[in-house]
Every structure is written in structure tokens, then in C-alpha cells.
PDB file of N, CA and C in Angstrom:
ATOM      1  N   UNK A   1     -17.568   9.952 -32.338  1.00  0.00           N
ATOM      2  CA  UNK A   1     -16.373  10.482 -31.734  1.00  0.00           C
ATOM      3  C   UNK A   1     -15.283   9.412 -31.736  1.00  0.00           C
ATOM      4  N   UNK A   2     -14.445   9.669 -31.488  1.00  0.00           N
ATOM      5  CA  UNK A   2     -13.251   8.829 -31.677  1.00  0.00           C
ATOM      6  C   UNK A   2     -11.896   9.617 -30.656  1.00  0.00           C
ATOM      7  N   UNK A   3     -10.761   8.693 -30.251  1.00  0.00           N
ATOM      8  CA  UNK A   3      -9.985   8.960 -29.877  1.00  0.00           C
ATOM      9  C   UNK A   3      -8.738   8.395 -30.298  1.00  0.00           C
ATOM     10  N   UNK A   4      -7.845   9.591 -29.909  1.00  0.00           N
ATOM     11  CA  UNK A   4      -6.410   9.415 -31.166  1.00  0.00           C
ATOM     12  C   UNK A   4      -5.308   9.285 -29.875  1.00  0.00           C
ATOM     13  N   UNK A   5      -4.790   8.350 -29.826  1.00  0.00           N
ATOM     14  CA  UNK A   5      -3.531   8.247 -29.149  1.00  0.00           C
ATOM     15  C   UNK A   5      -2.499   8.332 -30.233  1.00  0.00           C
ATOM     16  N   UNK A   6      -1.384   9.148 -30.241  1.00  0.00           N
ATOM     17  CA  UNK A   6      -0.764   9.444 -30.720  1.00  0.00           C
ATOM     18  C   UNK A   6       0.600   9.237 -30.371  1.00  0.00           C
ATOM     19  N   UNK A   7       1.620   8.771 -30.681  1.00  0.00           N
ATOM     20  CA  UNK A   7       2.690   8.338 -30.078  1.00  0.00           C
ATOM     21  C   UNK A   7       3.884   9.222 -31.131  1.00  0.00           C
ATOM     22  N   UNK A   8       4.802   9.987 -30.663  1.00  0.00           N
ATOM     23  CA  UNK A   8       5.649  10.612 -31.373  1.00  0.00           C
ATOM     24  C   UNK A   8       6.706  10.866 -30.852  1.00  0.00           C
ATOM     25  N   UNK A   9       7.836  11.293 -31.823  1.00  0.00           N
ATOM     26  CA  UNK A   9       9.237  11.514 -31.049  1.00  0.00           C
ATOM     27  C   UNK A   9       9.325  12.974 -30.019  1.00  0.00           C
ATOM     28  N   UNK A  10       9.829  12.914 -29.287  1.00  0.00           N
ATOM     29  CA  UNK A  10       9.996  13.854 -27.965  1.00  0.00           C
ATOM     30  C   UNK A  10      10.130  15.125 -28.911  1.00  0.00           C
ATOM     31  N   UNK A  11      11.008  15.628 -29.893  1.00  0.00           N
ATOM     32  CA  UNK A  11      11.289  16.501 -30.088  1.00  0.00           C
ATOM     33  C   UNK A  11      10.164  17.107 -31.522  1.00  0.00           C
ATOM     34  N   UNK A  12       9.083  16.177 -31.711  1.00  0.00           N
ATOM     35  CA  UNK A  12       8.165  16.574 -32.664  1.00  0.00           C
ATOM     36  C   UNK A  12       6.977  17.204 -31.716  1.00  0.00           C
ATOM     37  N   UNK A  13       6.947  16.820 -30.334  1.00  0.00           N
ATOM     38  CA  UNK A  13       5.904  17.189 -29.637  1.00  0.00           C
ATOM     39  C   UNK A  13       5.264  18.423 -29.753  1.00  0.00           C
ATOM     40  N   UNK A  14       5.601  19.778 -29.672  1.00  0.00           N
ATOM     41  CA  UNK A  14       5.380  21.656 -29.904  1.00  0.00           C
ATOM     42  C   UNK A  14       4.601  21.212 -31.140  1.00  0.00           C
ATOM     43  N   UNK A  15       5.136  20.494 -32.306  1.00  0.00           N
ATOM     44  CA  UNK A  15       4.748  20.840 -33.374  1.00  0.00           C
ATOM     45  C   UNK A  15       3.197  20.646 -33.732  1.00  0.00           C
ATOM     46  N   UNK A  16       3.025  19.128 -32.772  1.00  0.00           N
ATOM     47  CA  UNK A  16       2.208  18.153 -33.277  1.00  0.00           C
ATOM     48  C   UNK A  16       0.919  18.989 -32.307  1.00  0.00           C
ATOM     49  N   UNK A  17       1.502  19.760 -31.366  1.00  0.00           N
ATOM     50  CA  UNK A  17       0.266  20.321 -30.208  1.00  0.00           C
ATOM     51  C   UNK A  17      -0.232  21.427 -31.364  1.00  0.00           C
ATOM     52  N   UNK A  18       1.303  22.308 -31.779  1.00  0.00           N
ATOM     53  CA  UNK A  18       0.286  23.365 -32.658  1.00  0.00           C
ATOM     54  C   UNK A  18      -0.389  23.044 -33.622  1.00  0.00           C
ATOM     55  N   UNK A  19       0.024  22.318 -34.059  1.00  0.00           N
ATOM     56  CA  UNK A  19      -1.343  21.529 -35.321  1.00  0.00           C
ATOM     57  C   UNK A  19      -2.340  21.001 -35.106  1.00  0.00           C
ATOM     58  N   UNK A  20      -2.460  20.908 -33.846  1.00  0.00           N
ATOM     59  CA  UNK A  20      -3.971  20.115 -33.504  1.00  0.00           C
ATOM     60  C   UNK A  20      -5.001  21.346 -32.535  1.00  0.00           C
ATOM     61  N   UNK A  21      -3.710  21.980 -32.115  1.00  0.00           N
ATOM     62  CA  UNK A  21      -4.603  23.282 -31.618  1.00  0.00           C
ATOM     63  C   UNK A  21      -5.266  24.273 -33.302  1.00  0.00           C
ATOM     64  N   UNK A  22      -4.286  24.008 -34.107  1.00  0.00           N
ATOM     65  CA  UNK A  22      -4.920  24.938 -35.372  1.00  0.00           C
ATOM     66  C   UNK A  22      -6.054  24.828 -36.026  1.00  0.00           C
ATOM     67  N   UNK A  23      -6.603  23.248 -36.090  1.00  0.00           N
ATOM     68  CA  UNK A  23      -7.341  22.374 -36.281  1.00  0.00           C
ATOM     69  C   UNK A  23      -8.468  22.285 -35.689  1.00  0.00           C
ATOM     70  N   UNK A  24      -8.577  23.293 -34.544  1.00  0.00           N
ATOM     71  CA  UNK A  24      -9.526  23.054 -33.399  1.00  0.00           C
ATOM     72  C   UNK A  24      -9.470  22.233 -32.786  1.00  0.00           C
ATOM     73  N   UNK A  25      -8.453  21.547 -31.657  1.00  0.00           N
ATOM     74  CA  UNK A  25      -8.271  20.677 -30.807  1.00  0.00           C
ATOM     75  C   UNK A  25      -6.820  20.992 -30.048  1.00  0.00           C
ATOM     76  N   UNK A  26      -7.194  22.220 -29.269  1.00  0.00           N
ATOM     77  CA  UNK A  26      -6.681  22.388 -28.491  1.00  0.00           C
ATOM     78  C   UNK A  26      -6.274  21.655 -26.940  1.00  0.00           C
ATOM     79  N   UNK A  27      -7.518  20.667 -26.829  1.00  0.00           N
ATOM     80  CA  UNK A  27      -7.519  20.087 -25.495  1.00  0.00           C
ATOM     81  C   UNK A  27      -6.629  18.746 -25.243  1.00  0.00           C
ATOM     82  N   UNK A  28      -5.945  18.485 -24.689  1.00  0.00           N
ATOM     83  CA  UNK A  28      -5.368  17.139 -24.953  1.00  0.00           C
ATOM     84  C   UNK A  28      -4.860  16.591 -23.403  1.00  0.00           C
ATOM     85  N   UNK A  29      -4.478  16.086 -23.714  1.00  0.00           N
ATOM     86  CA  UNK A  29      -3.646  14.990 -22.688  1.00  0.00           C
ATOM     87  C   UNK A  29      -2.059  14.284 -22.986  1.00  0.00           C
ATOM     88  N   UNK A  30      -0.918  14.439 -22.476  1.00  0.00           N
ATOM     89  CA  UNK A  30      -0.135  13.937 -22.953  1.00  0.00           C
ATOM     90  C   UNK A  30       0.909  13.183 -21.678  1.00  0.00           C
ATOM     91  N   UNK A  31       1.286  12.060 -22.108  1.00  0.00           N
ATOM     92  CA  UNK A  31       2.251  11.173 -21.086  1.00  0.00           C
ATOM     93  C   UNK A  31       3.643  10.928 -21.779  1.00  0.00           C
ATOM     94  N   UNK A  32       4.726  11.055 -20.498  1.00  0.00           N
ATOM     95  CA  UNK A  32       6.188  10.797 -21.005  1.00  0.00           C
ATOM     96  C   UNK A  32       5.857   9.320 -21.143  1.00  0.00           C
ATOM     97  N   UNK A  33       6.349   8.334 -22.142  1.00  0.00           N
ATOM     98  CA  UNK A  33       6.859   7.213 -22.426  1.00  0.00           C
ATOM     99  C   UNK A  33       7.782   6.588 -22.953  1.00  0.00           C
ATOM    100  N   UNK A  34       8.144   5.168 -22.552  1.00  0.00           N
ATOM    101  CA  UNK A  34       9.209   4.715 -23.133  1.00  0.00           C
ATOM    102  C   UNK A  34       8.678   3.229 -24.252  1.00  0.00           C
ATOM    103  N   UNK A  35       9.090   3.405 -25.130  1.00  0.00           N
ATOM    104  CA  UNK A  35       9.251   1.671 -26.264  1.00  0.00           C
ATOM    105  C   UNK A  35       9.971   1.790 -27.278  1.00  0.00           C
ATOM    106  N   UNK A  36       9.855   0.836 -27.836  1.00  0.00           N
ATOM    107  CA  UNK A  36      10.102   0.470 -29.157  1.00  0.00           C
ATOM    108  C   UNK A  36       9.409   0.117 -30.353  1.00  0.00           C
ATOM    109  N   UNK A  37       9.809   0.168 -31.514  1.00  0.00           N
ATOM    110  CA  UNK A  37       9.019  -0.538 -32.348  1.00  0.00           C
ATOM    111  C   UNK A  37      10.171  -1.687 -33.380  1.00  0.00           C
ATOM    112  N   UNK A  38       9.979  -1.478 -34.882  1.00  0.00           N
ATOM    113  CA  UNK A  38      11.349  -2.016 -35.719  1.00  0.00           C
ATOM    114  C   UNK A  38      12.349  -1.881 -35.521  1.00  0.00           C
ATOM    115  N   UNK A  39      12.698  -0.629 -34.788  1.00  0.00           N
ATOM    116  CA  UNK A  39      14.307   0.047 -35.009  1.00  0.00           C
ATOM    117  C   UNK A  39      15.024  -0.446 -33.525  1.00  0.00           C
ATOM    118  N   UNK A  40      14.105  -1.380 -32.512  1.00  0.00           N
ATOM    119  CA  UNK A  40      14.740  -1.802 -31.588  1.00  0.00           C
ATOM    120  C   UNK A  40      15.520  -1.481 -30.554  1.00  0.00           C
ATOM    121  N   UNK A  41      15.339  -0.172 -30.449  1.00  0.00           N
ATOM    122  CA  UNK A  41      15.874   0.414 -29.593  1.00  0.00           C
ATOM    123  C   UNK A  41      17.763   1.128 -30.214  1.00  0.00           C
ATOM    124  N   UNK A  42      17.851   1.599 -29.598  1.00  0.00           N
ATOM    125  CA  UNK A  42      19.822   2.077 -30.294  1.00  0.00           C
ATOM    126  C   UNK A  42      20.965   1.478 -30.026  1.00  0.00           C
ATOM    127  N   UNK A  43      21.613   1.159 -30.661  1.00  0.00           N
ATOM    128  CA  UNK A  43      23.134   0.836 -30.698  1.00  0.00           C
ATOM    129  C   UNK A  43      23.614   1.979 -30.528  1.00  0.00           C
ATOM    130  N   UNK A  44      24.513   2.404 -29.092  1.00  0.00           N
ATOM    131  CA  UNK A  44      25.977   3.554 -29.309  1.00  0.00           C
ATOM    132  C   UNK A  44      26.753   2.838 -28.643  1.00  0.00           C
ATOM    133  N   UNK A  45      27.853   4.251 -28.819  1.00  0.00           N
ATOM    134  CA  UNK A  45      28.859   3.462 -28.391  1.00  0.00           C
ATOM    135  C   UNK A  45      29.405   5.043 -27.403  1.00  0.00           C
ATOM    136  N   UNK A  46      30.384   4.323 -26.506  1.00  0.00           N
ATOM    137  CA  UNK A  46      30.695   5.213 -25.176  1.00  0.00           C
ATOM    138  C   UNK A  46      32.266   4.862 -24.915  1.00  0.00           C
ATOM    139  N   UNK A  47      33.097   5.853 -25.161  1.00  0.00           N
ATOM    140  CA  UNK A  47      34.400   5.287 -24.642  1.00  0.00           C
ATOM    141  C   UNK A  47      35.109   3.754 -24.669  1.00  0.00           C
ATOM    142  N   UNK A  48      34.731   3.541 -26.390  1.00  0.00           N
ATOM    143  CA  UNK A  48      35.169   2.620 -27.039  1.00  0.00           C
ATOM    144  C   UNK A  48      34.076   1.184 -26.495  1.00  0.00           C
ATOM    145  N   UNK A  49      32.861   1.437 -25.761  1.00  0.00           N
ATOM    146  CA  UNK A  49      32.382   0.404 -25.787  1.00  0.00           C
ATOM    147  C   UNK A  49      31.029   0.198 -26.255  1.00  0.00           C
ATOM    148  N   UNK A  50      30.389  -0.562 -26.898  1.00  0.00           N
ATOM    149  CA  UNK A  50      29.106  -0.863 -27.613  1.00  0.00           C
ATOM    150  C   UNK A  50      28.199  -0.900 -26.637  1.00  0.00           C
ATOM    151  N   UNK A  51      27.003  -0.430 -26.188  1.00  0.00           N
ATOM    152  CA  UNK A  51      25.671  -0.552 -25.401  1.00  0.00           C
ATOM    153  C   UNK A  51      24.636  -0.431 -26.687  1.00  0.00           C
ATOM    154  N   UNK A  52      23.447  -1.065 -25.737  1.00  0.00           N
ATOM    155  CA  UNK A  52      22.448  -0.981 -26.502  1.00  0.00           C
ATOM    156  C   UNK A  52      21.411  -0.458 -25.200  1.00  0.00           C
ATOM    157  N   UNK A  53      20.516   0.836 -25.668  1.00  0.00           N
ATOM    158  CA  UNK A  53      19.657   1.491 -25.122  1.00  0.00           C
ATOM    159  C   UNK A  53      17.967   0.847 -25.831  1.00  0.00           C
ATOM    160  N   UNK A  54      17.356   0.000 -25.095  1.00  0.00           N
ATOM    161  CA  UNK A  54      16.618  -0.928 -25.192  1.00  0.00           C
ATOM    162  C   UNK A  54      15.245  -0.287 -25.706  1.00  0.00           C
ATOM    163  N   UNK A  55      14.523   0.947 -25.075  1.00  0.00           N
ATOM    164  CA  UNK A  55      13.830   1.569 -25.224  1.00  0.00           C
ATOM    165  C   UNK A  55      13.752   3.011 -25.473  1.00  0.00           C
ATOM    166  N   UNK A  56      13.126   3.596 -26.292  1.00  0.00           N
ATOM    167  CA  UNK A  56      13.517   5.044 -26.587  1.00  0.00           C
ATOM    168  C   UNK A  56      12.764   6.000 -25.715  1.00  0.00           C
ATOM    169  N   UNK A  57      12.568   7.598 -25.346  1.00  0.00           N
ATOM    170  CA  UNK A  57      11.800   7.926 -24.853  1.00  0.00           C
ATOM    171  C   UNK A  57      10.638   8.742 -25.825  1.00  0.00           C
ATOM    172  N   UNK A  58       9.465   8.690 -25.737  1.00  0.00           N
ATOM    173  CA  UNK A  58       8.255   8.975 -26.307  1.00  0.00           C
ATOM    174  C   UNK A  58       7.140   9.575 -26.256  1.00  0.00           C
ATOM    175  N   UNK A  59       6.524  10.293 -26.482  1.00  0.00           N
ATOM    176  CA  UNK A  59       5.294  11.243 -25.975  1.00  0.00           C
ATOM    177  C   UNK A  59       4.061  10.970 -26.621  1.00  0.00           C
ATOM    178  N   UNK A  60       3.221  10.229 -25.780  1.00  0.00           N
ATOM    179  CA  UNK A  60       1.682  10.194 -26.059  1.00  0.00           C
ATOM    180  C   UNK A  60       0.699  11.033 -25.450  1.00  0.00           C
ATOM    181  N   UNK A  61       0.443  11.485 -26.908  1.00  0.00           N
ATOM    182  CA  UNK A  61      -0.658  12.067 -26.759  1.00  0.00           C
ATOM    183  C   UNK A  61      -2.182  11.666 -26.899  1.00  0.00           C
ATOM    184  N   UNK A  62      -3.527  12.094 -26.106  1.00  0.00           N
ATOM    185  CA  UNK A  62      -4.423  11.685 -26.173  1.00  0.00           C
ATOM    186  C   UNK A  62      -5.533  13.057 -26.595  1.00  0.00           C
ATOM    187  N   UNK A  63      -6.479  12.783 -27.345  1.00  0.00           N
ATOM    188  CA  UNK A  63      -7.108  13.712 -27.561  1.00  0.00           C
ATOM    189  C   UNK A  63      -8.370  13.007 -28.316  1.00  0.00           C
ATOM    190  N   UNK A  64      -9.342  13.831 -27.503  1.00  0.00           N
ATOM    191  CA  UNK A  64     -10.732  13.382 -28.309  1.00  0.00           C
ATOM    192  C   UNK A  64     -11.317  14.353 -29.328  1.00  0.00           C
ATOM    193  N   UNK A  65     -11.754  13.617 -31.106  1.00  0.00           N
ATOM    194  CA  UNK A  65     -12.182  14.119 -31.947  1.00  0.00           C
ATOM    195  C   UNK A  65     -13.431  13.828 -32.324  1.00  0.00           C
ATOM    196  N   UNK A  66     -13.846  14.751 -33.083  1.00  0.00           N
ATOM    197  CA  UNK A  66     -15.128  14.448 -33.850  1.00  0.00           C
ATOM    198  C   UNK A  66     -15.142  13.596 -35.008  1.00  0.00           C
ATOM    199  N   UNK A  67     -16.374  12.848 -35.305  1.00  0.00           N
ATOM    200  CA  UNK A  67     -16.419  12.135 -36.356  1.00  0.00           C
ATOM    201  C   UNK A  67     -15.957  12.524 -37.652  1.00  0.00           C
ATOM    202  N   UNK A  68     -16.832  13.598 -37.975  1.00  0.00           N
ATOM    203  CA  UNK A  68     -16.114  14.085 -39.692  1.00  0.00           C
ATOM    204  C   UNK A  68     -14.527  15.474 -39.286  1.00  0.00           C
ATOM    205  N   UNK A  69     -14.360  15.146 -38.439  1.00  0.00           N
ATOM    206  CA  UNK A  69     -12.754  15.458 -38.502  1.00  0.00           C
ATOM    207  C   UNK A  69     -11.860  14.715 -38.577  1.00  0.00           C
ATOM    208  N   UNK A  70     -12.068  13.075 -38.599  1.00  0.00           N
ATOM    209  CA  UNK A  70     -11.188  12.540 -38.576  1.00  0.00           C
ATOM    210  C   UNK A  70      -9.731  12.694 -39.395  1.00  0.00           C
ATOM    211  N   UNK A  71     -10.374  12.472 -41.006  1.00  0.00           N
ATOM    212  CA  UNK A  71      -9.305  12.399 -41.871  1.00  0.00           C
ATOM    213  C   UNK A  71      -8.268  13.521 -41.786  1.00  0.00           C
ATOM    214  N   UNK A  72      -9.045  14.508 -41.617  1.00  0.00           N
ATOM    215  CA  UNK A  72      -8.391  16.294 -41.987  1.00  0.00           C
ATOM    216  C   UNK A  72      -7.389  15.915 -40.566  1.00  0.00           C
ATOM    217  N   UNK A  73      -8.010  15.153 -39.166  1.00  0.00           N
ATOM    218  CA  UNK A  73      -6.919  15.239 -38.147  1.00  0.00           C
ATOM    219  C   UNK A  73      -5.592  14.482 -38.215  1.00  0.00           C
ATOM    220  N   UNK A  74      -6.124  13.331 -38.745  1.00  0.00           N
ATOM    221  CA  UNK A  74      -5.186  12.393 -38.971  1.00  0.00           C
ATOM    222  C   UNK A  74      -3.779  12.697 -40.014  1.00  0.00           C
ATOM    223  N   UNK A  75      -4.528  13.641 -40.645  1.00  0.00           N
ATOM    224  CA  UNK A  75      -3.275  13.889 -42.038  1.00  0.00           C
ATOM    225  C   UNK A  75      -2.593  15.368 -41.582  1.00  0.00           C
ATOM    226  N   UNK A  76      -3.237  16.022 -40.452  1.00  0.00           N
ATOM    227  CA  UNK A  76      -2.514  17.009 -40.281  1.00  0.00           C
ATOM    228  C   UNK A  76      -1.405  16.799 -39.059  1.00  0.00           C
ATOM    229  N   UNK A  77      -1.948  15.345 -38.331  1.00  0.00           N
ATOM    230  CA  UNK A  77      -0.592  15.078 -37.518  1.00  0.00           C
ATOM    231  C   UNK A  77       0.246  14.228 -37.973  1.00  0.00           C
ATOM    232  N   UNK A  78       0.109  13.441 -38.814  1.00  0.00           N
ATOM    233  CA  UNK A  78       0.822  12.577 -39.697  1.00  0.00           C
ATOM    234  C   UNK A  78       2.316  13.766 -40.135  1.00  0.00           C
ATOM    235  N   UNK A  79       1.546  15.128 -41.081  1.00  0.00           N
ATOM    236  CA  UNK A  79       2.372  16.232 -41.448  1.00  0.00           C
ATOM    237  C   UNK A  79       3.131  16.499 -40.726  1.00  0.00           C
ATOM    238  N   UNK A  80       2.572  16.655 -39.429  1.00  0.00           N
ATOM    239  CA  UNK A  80       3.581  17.643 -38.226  1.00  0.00           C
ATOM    240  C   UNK A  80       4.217  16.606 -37.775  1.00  0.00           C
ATOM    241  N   UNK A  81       3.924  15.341 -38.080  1.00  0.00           N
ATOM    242  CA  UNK A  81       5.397  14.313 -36.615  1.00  0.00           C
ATOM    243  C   UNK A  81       6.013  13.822 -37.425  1.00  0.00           C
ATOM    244  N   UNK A  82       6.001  13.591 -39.018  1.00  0.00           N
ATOM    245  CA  UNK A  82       6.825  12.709 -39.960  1.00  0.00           C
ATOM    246  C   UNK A  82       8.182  13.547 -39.898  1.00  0.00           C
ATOM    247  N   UNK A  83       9.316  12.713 -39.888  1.00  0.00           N
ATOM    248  CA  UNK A  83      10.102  12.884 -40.479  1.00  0.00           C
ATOM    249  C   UNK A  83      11.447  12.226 -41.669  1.00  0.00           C
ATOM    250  N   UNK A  84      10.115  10.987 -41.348  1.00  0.00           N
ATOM    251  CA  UNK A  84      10.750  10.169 -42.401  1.00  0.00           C
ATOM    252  C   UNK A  84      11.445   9.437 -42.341  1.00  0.00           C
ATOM    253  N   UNK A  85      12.087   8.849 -41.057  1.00  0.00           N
ATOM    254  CA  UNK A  85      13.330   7.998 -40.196  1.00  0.00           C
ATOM    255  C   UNK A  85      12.517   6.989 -39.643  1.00  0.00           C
ATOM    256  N   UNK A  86      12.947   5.829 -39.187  1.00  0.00           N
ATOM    257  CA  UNK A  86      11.695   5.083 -38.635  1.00  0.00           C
ATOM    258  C   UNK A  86      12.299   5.555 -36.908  1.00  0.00           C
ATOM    259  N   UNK A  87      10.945   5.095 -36.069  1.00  0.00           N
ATOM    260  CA  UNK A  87      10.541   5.766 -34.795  1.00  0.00           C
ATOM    261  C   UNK A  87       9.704   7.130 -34.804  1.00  0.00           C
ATOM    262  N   UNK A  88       9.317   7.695 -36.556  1.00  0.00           N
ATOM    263  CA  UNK A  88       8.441   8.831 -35.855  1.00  0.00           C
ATOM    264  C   UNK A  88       7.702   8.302 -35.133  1.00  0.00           C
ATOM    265  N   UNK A  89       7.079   7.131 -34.587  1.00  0.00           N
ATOM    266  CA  UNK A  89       5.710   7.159 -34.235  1.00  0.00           C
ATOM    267  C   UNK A  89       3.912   6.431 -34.974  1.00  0.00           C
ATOM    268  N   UNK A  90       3.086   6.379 -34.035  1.00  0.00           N
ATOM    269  CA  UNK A  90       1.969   5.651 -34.340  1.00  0.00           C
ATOM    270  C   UNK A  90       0.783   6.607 -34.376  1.00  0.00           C
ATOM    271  N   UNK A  91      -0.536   6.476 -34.802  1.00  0.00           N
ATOM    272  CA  UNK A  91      -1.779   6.703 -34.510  1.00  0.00           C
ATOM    273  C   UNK A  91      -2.756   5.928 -34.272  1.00  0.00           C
ATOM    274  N   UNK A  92      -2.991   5.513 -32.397  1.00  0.00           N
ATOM    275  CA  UNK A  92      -3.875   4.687 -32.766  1.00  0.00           C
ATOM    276  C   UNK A  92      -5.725   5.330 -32.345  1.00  0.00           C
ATOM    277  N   UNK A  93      -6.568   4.689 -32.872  1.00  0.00           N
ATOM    278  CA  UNK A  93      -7.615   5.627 -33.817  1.00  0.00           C
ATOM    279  C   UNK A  93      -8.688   4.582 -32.859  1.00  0.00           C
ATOM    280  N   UNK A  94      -9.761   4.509 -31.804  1.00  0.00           N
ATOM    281  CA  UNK A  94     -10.385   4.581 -31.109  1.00  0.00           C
ATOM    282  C   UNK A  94     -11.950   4.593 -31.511  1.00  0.00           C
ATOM    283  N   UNK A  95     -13.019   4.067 -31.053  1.00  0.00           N
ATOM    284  CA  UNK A  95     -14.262   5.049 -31.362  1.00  0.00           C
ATOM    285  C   UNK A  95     -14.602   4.786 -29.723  1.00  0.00           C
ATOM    286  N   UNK A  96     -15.667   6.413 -29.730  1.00  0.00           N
ATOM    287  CA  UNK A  96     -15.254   6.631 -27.825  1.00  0.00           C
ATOM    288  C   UNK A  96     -17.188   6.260 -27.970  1.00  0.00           C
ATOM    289  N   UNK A  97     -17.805   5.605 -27.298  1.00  0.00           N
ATOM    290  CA  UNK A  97     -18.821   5.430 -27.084  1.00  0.00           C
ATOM    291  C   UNK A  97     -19.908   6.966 -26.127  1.00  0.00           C
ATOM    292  N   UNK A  98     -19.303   7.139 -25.828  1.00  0.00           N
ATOM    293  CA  UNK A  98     -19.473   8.852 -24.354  1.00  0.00           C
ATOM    294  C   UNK A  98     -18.619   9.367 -23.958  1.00  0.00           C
ATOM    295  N   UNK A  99     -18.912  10.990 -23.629  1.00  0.00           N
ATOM    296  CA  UNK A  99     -18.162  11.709 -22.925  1.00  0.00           C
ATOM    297  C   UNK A  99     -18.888  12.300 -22.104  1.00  0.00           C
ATOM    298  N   UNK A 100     -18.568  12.378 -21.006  1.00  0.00           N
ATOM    299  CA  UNK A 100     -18.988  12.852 -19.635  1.00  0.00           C
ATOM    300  C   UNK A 100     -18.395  13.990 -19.655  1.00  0.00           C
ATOM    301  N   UNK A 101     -18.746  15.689 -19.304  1.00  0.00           N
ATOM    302  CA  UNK A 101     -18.462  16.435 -18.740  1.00  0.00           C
ATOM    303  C   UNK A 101     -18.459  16.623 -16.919  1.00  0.00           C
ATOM    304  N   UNK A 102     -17.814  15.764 -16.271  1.00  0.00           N
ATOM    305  CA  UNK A 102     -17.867  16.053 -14.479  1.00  0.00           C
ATOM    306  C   UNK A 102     -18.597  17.154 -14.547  1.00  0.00           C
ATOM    307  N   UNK A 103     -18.347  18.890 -14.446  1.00  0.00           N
ATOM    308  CA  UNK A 103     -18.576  19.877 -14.260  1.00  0.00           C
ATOM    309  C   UNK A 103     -19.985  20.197 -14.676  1.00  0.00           C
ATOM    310  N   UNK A 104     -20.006  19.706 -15.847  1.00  0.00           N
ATOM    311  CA  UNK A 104     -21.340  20.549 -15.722  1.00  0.00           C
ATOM    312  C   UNK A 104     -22.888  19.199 -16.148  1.00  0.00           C
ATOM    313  N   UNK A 105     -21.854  18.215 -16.606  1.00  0.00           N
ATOM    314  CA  UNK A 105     -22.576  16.894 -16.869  1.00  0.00           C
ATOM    315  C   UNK A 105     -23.320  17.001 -18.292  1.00  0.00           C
ATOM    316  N   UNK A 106     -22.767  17.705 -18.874  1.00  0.00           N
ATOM    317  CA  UNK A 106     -23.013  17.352 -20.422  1.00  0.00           C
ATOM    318  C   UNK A 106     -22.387  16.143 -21.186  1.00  0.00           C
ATOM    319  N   UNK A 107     -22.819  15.625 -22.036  1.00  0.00           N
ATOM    320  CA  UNK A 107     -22.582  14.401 -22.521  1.00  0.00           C
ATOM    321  C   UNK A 107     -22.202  14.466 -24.350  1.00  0.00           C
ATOM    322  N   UNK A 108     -21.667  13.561 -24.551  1.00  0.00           N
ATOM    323  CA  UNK A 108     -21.345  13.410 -26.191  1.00  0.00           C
ATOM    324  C   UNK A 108     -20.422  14.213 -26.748  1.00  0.00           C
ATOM    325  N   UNK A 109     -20.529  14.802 -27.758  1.00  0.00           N
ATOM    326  CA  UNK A 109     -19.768  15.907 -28.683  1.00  0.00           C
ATOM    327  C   UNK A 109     -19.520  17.010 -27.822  1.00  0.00           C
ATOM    328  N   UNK A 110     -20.730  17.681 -27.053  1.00  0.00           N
ATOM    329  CA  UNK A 110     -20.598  19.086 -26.600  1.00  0.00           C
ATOM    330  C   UNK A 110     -19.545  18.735 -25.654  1.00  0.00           C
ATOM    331  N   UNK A 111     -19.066  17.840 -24.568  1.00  0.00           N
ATOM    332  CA  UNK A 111     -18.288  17.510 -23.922  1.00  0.00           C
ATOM    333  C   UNK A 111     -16.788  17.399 -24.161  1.00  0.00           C
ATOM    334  N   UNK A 112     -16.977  17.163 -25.252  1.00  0.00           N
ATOM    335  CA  UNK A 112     -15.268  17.354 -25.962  1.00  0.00           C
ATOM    336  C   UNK A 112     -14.709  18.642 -25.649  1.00  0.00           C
TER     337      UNK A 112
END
């Protein structure tokens, strides 16, 4: 098993859920965030004056996969969050040792 934190732009988010729900991975987890990466945050400008907005805002997502789904998952969210600008975003790729079901206390895969 493995786990995918996924980091993408705010407005790719719908896309990147329906593709992973299509995929069979409907279940997820997701947090508002803020960073950066290369692109350093933005230069605008406001009533003739220059600011710089330091951090962007960002949506991570978390979701636990199966082993031989990896690739097929990885390339189908890659599809849905690219758009080719830098700041789409990261995948970072995990291996989960257990999963605990609280409820009913099943363990491993079936727990996903």
C-alpha cells in the first residue's frame, strides 16, 4: 500500500477528486494550504504599486492506494492537475506499513 499526498492548484481540485473517484478511490482526505515552490510566490501590482504575495494557496490531498494501482493512479492524476504552467503541483508517493479500520478493526488492504 502506499500513500499519495498530492498537492495541486485550488482550481484543479473537482477534477483531480473525479479522477480518482473513477479509478476506484473515492475516499480521501483533503487540507487548504499555503507554499511555494520555483515560481516563488507572485509579483502584482495594485494601484500603481508592486507587492509580492509570498505564498500561494493549495490543496492537499491524501489518499490511500493499492500496490499494483500505483502507476495507472499516478498518471491519471498527473492528467487531471497538469496544466502545464509551473505551480501545478507535487506527488508525494509514501509506502504505508498498516491500516487500521477503528470500526470494525480490520487491517491492511481491506481497510482502505
Amino acid at each position: 500500500m502506499f500513500k499519495l499526498e498530492i498537492i495541486v492548484r485550488e482550481e484543479k481540485l473537482e477534477e483531480v477528486i473525479e479522477a480518482l473517484g473513477e479509478v476506484g478511490y473515492p475516499g480521501l482526505s483533503i487540507a487548504s494550504i499555503e507554499g511555494r515552490g520555483q515560481q516563488k510566490g507572485l509579483q502584482e501590482q495594485f494601484r500603481g504599486r508592486a507587492y509580492t504575495i509570498p505564498f500561494l494557496p493549495k490543496r492537499k490531498i491524501e489518499v490511500l492506494i493499492r500496490e499494483n494501482d500505483l502507476e495507472r493512479v499516478k498518471e491519471t492524476v498527473i492528467k487531471a492537475a497538469r496544466t502545464g504552467e509551473p505551480g501545478d503541483g507535487k506527488i508525494f508517493i509514501t509506502p504505508v506499513v498498516d491500516v487500521i479500520r477503528i470500526r470494525t478493526g480490520e487491517t491492511g488492504e481491506s481497510a482502505i
